[in-house]
C-alpha atoms as a PDB file:
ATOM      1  CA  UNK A   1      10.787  -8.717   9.416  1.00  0.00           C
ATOM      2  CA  UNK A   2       8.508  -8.458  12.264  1.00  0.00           C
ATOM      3  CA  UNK A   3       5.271  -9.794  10.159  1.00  0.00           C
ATOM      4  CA  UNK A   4       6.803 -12.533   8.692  1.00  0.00           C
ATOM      5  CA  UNK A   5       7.845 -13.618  12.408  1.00  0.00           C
ATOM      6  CA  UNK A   6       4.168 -13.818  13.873  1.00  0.00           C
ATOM      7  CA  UNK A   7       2.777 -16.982  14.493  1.00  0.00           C
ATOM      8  CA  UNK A   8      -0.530 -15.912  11.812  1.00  0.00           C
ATOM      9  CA  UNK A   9       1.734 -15.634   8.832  1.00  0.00           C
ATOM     10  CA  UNK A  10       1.150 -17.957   6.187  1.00  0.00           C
ATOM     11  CA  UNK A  11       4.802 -19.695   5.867  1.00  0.00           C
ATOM     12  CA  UNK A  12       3.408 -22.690   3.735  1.00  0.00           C
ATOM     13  CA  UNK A  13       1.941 -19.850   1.239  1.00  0.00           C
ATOM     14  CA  UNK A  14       5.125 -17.760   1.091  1.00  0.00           C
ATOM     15  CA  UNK A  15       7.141 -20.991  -0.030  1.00  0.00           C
ATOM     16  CA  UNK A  16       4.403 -21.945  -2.661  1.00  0.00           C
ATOM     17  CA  UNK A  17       3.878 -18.411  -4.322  1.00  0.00           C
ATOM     18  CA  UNK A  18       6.849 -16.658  -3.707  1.00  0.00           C
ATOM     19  CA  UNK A  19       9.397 -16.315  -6.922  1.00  0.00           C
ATOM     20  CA  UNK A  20      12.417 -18.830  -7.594  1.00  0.00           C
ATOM     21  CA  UNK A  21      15.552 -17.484  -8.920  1.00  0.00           C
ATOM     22  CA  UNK A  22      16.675 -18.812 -11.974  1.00  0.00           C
ATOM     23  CA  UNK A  23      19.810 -20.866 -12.323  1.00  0.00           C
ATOM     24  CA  UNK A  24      21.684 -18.022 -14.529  1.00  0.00           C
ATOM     25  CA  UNK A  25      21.639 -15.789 -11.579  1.00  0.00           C
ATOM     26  CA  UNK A  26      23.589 -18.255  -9.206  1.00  0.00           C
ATOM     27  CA  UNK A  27      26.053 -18.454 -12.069  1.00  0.00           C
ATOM     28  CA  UNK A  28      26.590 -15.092 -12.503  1.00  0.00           C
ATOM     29  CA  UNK A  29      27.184 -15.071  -8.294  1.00  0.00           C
ATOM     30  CA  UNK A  30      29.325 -17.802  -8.618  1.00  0.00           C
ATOM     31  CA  UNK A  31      31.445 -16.544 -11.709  1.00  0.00           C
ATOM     32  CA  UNK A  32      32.150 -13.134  -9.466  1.00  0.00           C
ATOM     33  CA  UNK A  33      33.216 -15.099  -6.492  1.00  0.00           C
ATOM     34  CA  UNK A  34      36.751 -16.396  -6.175  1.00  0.00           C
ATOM     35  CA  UNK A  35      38.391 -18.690  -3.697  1.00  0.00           C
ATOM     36  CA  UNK A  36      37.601 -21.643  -1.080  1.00  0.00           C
ATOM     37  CA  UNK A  37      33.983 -22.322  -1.291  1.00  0.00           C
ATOM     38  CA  UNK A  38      33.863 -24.162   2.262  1.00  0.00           C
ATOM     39  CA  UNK A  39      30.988 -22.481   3.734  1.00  0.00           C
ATOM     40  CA  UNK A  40      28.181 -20.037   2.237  1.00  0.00           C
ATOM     41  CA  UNK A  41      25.716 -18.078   4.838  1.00  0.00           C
ATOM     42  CA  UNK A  42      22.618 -17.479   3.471  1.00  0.00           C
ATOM     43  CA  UNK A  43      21.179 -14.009   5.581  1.00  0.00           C
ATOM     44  CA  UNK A  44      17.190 -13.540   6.087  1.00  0.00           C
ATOM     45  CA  UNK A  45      16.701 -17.463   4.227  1.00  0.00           C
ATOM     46  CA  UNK A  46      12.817 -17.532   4.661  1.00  0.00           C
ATOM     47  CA  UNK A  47      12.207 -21.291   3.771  1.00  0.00           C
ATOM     48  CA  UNK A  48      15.272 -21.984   2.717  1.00  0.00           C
ATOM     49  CA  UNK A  49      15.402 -21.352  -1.142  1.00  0.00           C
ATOM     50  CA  UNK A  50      18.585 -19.744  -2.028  1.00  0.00           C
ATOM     51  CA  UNK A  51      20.729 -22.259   0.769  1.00  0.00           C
ATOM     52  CA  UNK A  52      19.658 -25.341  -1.012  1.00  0.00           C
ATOM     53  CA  UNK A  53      20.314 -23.872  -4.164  1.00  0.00           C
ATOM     54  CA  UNK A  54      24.065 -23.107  -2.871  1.00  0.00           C
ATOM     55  CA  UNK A  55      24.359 -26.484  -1.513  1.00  0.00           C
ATOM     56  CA  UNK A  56      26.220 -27.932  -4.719  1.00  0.00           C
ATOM     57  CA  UNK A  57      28.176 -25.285  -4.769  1.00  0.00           C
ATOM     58  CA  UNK A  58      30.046 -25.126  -1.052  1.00  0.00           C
ATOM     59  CA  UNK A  59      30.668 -27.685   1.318  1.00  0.00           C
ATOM     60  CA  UNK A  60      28.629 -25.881   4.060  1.00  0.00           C
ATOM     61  CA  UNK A  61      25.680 -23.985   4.228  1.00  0.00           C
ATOM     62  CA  UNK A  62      23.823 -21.952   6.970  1.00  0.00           C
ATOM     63  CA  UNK A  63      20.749 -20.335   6.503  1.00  0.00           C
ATOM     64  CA  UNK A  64      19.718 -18.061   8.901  1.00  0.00           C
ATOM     65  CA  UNK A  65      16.352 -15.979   9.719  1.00  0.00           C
ATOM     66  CA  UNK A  66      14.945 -14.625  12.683  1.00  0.00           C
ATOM     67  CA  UNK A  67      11.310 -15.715  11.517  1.00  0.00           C
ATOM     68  CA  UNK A  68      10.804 -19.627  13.906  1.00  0.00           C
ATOM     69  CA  UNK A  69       8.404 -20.039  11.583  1.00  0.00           C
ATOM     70  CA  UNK A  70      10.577 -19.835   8.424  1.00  0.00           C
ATOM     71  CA  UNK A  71      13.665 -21.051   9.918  1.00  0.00           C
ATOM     72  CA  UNK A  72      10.656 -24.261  10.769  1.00  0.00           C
ATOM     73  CA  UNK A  73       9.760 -24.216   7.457  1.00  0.00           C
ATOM     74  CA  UNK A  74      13.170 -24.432   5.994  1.00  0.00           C
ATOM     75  CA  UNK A  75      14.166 -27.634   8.032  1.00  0.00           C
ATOM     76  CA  UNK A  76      10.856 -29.362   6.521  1.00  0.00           C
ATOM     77  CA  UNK A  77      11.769 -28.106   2.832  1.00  0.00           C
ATOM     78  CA  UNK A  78      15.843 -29.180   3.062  1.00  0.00           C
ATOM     79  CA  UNK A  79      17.233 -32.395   2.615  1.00  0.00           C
ATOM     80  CA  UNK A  80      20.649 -31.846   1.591  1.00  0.00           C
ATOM     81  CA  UNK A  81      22.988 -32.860   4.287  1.00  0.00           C
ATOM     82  CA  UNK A  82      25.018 -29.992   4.205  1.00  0.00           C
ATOM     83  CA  UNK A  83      23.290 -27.226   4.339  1.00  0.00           C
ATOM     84  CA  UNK A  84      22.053 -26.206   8.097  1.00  0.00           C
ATOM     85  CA  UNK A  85      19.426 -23.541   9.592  1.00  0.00           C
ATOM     86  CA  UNK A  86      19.803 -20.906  12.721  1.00  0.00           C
ATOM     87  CA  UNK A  87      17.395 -18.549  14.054  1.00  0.00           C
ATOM     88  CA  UNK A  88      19.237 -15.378  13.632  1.00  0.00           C
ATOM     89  CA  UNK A  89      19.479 -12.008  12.754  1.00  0.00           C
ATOM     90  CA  UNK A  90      21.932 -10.764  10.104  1.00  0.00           C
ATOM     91  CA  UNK A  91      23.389  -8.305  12.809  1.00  0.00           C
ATOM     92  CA  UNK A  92      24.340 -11.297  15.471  1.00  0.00           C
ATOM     93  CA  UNK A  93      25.726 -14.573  13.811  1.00  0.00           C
ATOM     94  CA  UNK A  94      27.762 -15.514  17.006  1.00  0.00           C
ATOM     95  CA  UNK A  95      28.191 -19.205  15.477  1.00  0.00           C
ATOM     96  CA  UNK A  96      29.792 -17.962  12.356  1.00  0.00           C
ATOM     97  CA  UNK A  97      33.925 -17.508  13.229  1.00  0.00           C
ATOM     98  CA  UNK A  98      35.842 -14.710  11.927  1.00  0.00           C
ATOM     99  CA  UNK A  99      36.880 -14.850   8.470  1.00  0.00           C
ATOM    100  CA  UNK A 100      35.054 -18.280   8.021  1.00  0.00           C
ATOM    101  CA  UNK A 101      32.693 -17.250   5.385  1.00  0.00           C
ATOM    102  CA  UNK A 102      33.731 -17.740   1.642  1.00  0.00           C
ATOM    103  CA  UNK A 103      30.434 -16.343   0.649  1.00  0.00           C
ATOM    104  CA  UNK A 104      27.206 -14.029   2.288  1.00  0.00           C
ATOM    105  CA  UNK A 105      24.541 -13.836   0.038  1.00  0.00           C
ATOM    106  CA  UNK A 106      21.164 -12.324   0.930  1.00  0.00           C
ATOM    107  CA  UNK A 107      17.943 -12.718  -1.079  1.00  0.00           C
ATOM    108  CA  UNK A 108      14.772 -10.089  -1.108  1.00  0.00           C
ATOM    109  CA  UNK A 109      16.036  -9.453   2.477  1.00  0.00           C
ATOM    110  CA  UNK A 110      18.874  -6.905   2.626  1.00  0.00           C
ATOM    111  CA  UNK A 111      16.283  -4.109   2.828  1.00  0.00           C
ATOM    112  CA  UNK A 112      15.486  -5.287   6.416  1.00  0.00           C
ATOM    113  CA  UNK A 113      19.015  -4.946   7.852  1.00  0.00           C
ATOM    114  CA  UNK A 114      20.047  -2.315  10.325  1.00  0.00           C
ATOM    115  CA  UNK A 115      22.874  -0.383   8.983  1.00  0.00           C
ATOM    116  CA  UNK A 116      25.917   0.725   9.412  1.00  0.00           C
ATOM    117  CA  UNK A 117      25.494  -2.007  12.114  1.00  0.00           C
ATOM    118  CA  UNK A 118      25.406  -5.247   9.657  1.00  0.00           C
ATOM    119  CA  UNK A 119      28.608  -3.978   8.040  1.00  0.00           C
ATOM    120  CA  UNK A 120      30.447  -5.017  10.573  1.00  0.00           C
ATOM    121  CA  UNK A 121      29.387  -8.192  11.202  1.00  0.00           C
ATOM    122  CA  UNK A 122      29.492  -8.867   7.345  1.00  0.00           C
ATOM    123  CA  UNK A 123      33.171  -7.669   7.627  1.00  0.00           C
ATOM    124  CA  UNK A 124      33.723  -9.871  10.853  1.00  0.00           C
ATOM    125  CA  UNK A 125      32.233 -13.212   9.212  1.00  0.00           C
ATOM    126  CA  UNK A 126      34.112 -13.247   5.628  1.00  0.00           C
ATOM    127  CA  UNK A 127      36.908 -13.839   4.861  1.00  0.00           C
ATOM    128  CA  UNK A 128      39.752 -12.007   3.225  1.00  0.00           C
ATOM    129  CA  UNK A 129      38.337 -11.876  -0.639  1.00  0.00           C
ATOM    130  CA  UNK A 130      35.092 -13.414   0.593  1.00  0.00           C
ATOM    131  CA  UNK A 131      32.523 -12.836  -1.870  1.00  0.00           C
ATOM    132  CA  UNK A 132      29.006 -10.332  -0.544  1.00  0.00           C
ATOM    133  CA  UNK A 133      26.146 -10.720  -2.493  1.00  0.00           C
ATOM    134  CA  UNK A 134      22.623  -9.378  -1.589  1.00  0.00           C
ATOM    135  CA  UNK A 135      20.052  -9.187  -4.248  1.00  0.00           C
ATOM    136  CA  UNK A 136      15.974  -8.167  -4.359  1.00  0.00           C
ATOM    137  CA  UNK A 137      13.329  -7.911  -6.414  1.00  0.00           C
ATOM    138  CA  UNK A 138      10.206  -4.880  -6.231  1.00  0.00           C
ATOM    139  CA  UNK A 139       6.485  -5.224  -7.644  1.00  0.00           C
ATOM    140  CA  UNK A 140       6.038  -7.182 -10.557  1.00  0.00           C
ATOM    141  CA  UNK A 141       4.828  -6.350 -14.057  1.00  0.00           C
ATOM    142  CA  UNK A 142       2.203  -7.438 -16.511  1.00  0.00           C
ATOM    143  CA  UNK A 143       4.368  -7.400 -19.285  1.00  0.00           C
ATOM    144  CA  UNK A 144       1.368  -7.799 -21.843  1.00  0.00           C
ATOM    145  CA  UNK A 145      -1.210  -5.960 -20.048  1.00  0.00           C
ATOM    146  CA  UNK A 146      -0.189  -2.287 -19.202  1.00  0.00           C
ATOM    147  CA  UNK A 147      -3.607  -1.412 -17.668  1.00  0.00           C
ATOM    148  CA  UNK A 148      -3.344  -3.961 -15.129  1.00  0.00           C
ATOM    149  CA  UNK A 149      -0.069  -2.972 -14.188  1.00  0.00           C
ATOM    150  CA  UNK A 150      -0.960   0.573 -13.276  1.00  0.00           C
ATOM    151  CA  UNK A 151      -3.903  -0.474 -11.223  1.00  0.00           C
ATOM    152  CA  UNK A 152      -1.045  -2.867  -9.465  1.00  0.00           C
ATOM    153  CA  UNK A 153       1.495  -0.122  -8.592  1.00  0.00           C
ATOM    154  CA  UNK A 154      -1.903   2.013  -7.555  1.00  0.00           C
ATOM    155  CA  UNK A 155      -3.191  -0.414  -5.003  1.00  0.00           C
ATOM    156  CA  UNK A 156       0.538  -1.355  -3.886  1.00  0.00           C
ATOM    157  CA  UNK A 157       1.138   2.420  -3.015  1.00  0.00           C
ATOM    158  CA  UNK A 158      -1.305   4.300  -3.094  1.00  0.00           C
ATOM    159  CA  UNK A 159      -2.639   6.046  -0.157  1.00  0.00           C
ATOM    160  CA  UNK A 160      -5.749   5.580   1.662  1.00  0.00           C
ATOM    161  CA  UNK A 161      -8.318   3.069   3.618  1.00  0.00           C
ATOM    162  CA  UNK A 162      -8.556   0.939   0.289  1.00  0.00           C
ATOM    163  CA  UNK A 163      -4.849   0.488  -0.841  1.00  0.00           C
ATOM    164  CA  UNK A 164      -1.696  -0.763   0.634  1.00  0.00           C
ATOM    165  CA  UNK A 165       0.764   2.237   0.516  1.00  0.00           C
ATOM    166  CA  UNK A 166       0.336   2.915   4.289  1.00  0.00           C
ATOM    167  CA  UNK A 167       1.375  -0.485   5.678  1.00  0.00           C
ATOM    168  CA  UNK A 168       5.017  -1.095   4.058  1.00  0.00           C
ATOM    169  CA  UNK A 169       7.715  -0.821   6.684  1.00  0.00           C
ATOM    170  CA  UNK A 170       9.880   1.976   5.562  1.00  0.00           C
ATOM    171  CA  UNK A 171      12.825   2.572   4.581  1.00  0.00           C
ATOM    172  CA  UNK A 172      12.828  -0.941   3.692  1.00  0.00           C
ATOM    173  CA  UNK A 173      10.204  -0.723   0.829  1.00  0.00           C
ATOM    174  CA  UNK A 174      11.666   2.426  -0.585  1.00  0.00           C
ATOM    175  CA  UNK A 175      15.343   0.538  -0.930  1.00  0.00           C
ATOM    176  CA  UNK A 176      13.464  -2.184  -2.803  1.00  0.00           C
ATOM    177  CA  UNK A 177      12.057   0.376  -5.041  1.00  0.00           C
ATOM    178  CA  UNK A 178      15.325   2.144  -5.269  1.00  0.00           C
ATOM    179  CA  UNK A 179      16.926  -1.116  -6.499  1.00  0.00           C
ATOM    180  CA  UNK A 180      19.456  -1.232  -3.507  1.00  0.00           C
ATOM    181  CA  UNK A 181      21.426   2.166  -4.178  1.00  0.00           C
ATOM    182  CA  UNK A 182      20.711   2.953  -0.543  1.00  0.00           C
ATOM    183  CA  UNK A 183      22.927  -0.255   0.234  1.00  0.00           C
ATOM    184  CA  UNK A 184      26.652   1.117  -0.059  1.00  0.00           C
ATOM    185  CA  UNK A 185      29.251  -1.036   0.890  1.00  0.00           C
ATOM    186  CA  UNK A 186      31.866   0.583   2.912  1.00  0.00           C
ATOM    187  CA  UNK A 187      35.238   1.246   1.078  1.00  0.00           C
ATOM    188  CA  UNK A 188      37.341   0.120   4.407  1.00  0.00           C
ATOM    189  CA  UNK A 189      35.441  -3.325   4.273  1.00  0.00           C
ATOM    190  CA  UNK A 190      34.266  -3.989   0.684  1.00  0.00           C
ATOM    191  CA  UNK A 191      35.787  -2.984  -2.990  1.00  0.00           C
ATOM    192  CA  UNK A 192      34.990  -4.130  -6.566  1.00  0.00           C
ATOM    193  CA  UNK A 193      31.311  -3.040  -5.456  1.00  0.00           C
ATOM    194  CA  UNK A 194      28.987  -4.415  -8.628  1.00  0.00           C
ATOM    195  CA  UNK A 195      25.533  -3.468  -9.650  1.00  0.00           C
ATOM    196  CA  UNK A 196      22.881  -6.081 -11.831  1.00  0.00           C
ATOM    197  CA  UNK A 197      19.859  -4.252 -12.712  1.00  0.00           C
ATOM    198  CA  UNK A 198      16.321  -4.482 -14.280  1.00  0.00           C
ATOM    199  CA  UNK A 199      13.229  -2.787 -14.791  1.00  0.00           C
ATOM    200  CA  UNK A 200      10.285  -4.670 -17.127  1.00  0.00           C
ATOM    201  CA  UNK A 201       8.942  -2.140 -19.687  1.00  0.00           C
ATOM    202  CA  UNK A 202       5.656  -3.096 -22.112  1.00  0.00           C
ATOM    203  CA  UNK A 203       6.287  -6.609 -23.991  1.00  0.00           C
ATOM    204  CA  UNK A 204       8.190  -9.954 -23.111  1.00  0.00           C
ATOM    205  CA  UNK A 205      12.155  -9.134 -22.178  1.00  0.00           C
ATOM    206  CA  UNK A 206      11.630  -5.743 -23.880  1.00  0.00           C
ATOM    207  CA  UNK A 207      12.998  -4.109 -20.627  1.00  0.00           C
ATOM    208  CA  UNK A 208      16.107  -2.004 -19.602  1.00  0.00           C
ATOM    209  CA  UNK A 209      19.153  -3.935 -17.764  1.00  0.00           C
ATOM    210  CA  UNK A 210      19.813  -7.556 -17.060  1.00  0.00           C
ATOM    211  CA  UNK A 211      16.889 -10.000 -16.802  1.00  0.00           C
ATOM    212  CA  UNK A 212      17.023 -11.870 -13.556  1.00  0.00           C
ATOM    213  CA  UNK A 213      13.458 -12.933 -12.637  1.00  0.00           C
ATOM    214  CA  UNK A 214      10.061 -13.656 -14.635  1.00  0.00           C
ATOM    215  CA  UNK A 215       7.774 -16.497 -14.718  1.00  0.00           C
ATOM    216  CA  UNK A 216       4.573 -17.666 -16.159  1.00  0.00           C
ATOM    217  CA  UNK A 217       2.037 -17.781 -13.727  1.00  0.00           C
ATOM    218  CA  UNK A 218      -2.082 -17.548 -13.655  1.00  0.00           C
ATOM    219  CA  UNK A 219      -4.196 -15.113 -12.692  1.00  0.00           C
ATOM    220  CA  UNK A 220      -5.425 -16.970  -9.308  1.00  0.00           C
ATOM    221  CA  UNK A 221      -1.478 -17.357  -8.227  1.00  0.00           C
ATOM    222  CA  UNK A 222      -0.992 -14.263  -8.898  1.00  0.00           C
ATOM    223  CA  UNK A 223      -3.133 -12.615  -6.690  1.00  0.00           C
ATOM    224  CA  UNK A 224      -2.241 -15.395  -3.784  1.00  0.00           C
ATOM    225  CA  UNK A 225       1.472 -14.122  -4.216  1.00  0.00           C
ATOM    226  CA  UNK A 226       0.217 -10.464  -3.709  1.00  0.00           C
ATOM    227  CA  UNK A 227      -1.458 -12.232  -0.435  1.00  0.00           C
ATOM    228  CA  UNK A 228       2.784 -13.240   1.014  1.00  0.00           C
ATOM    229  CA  UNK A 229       3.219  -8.933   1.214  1.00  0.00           C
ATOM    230  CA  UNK A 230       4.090  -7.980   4.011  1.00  0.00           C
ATOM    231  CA  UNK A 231       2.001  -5.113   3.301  1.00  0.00           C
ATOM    232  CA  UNK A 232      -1.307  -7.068   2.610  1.00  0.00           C
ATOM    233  CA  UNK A 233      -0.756  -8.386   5.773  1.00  0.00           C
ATOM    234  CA  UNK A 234      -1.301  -4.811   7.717  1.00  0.00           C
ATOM    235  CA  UNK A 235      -4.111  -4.251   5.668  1.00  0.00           C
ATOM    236  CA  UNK A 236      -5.145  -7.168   6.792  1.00  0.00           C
ATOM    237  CA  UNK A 237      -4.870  -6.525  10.449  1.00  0.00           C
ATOM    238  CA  UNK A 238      -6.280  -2.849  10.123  1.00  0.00           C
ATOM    239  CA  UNK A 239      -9.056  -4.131   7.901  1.00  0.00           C
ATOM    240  CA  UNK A 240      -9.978  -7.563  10.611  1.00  0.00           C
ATOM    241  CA  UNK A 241     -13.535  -7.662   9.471  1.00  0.00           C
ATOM    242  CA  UNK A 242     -12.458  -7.794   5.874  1.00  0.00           C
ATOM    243  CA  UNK A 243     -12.472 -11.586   4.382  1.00  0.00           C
ATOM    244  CA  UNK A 244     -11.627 -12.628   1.160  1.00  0.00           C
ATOM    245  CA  UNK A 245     -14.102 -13.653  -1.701  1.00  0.00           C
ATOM    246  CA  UNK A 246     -13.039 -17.146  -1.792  1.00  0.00           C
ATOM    247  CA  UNK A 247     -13.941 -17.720   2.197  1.00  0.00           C
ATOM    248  CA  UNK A 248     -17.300 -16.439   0.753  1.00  0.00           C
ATOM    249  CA  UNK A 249     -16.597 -12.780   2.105  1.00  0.00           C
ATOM    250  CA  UNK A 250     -17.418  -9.135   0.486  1.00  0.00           C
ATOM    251  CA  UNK A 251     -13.382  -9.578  -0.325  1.00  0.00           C
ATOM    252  CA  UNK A 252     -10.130  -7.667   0.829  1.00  0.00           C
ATOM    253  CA  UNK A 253      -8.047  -5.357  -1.045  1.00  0.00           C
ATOM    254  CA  UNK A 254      -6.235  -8.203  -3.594  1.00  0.00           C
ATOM    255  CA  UNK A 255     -10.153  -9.199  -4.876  1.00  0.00           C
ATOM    256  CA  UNK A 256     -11.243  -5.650  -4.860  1.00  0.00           C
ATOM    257  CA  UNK A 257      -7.209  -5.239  -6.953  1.00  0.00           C
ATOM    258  CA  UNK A 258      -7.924  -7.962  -9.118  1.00  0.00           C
ATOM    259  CA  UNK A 259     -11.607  -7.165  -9.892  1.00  0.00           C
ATOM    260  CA  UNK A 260     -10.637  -3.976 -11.354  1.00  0.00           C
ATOM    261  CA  UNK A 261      -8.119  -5.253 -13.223  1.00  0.00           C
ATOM    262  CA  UNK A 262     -10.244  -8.143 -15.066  1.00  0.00           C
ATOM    263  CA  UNK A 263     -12.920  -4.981 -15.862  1.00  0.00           C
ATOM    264  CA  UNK A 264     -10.357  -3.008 -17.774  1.00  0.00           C
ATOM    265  CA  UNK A 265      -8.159  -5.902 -19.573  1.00  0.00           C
ATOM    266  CA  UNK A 266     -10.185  -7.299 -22.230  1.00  0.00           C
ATOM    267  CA  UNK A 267      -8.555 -10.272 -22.317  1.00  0.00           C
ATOM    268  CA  UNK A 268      -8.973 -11.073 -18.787  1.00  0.00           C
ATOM    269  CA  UNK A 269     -12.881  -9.949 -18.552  1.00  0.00           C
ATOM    270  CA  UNK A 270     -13.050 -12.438 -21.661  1.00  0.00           C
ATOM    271  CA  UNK A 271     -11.869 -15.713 -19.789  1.00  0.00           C
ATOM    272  CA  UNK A 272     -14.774 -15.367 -17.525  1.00  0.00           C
ATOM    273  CA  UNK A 273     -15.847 -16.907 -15.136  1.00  0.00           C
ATOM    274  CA  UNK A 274     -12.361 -18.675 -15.079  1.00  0.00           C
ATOM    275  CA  UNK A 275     -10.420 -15.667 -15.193  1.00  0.00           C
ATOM    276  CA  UNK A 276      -7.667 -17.389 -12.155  1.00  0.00           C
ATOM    277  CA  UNK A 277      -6.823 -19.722 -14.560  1.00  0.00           C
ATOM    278  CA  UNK A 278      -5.900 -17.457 -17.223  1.00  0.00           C
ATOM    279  CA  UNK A 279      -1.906 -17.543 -17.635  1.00  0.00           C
ATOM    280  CA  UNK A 280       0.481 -14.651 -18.026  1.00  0.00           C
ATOM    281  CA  UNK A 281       3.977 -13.431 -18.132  1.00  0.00           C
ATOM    282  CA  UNK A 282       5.396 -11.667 -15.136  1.00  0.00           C
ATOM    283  CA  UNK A 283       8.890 -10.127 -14.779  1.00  0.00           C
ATOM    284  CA  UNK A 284      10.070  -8.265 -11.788  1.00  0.00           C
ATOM    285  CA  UNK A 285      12.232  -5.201 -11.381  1.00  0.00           C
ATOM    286  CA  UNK A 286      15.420  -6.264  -9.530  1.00  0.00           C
ATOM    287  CA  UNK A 287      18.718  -5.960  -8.649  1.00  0.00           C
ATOM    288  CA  UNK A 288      21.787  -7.495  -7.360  1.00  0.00           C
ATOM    289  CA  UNK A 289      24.915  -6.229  -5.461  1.00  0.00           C
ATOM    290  CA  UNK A 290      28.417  -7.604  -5.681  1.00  0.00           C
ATOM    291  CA  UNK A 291      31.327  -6.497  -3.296  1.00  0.00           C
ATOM    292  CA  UNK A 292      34.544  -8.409  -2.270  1.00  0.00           C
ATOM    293  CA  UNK A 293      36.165  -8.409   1.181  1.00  0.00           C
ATOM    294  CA  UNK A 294      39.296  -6.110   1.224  1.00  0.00           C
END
């Protein structure tokens, strides 16, 4: 999580453009877990999203993230009493007892854990029955406009000075892309281990699995939430004489993205000059994970 932790990153932004998670998937979460629901720790919270949406739901909440900046962030978003904010990694949560979590839930930041190490602070911190839930979402997909989908998954991973392949941190991208299956629970800690899945496919809902996360979003947020990667970001610092169109530059690698895109969708090239405020549907490829404490 080391970019998301440097002083330059764009917190604010990451708040504003970043996906919300729809109220059906806390219920599904909440229909798995059974028992007490006294206190909830929310791993790798970023600005706080997913522990105010627990807060109705348990009488405690900590969200934790080793990011000052989003841990600062999350204290300006949060007004609920009950819910609470450390700066913390998911491997160290001295302040967490043993066997005082009902619930650990992790969103779109499991892929950043160490393991095996986190196991055994996950198994430390919950409770007998205690409910572990970590769930993430890869790129997103035009669901109407195919063309502009493969020119997406191009400049997210392809390789070379012009595309953003080279500055993922790995493994964590490729466990994204892999939907979690690199995440196994171990059998002496965890057991009714559950899997939620879904990849978009051409056309609204038309995809294989269980539809967590879309939205309807224009063109011009679009690319901004392309600009929260953590990947854009090391293009960005490779690429330091490179400034984007709308600070009047030559552009980075999301304009030069999006330019292509809006000369090959007709649609797109049509709304010009006003293209950004074109709306579309978006769904992501995602998945959640489900184990109970032995």
């Amino acid at each position: 999580m080391a970019t998301f932790s440097k002083c330059t990153f764009p917190h604010a932004s990451y708040a504003a453009f970043r996906p919300t998670y729809p109220p059906a998937l806390y219920t599904s979460l909440l229909e798995y877990h059974h028992g007490p629901r006294q206190l909830a720790v929310d791993l790798g919270s970023g600005h706080g999203l997913v522990a105010r949406s627990l807060a109705p739901s348990f009488a405690q909440v900590i969200g934790t993230d080793p990011s000052p900046g989003m841990v600062e962030e999350a204290r300006r978003s949060t007004s609920a009493s009950n819910v609470s904010f450390r700066e913390a990694s998911a491997e160290s949560l001295p302040f967490v007892s043993d066997g005082q979590a009902d619930m650990v839930a992790a969103a779109q930041a499991a892929h950043w854990f160490e393991y095996p190490m986190v196991w055994s602070e996950m198994a430390r911190i919950l409770r007998k029955e205690g409910t572990l839930v970590f769930w993430g979402y890869k790129d997103h997909a035009f669901v109407d406009y195919p063309k502009a989908s493969e020119i997406l998954h191009r400049y997210t991973y392809g390789e070379g000075p012009d595309l953003m392949g080279d500055y993922w941190s790995q493994p964590g991208r490729a466990m994204v892309q892999n939907k979690y299956h690199d995440i196994q629970p171990p059998g002496e800690y965890f057991d009714d281990v559950r899997r939620i899945e879904y990849e978009p496919s051409r056309g609204r809902h038309a995809g294989e699995g269980t539809l967590m996360l879309e939205k309807r979003m224009t063109l011009g947020a679009c690319k901004e939430y392309i600009r929260t990667w953590s990947a854009y970001h090391g293009w960005c610092e490779a690429h330091p004489a490179a400034k984007r169109s709308e600070q009047g530059g030559a552009g980075d690698v999301a304009d030069a993205m999006f330019e292509e895109m809006v000369r090959e969708e007709a649609d797109w090239q049509q709304a010009e000059p006003s293209w950004r405020e074109l709306e579309v549907d978006v769904e992501w490829g995602s998945a959640m994970l489900l184990a109970t404490r032995r």
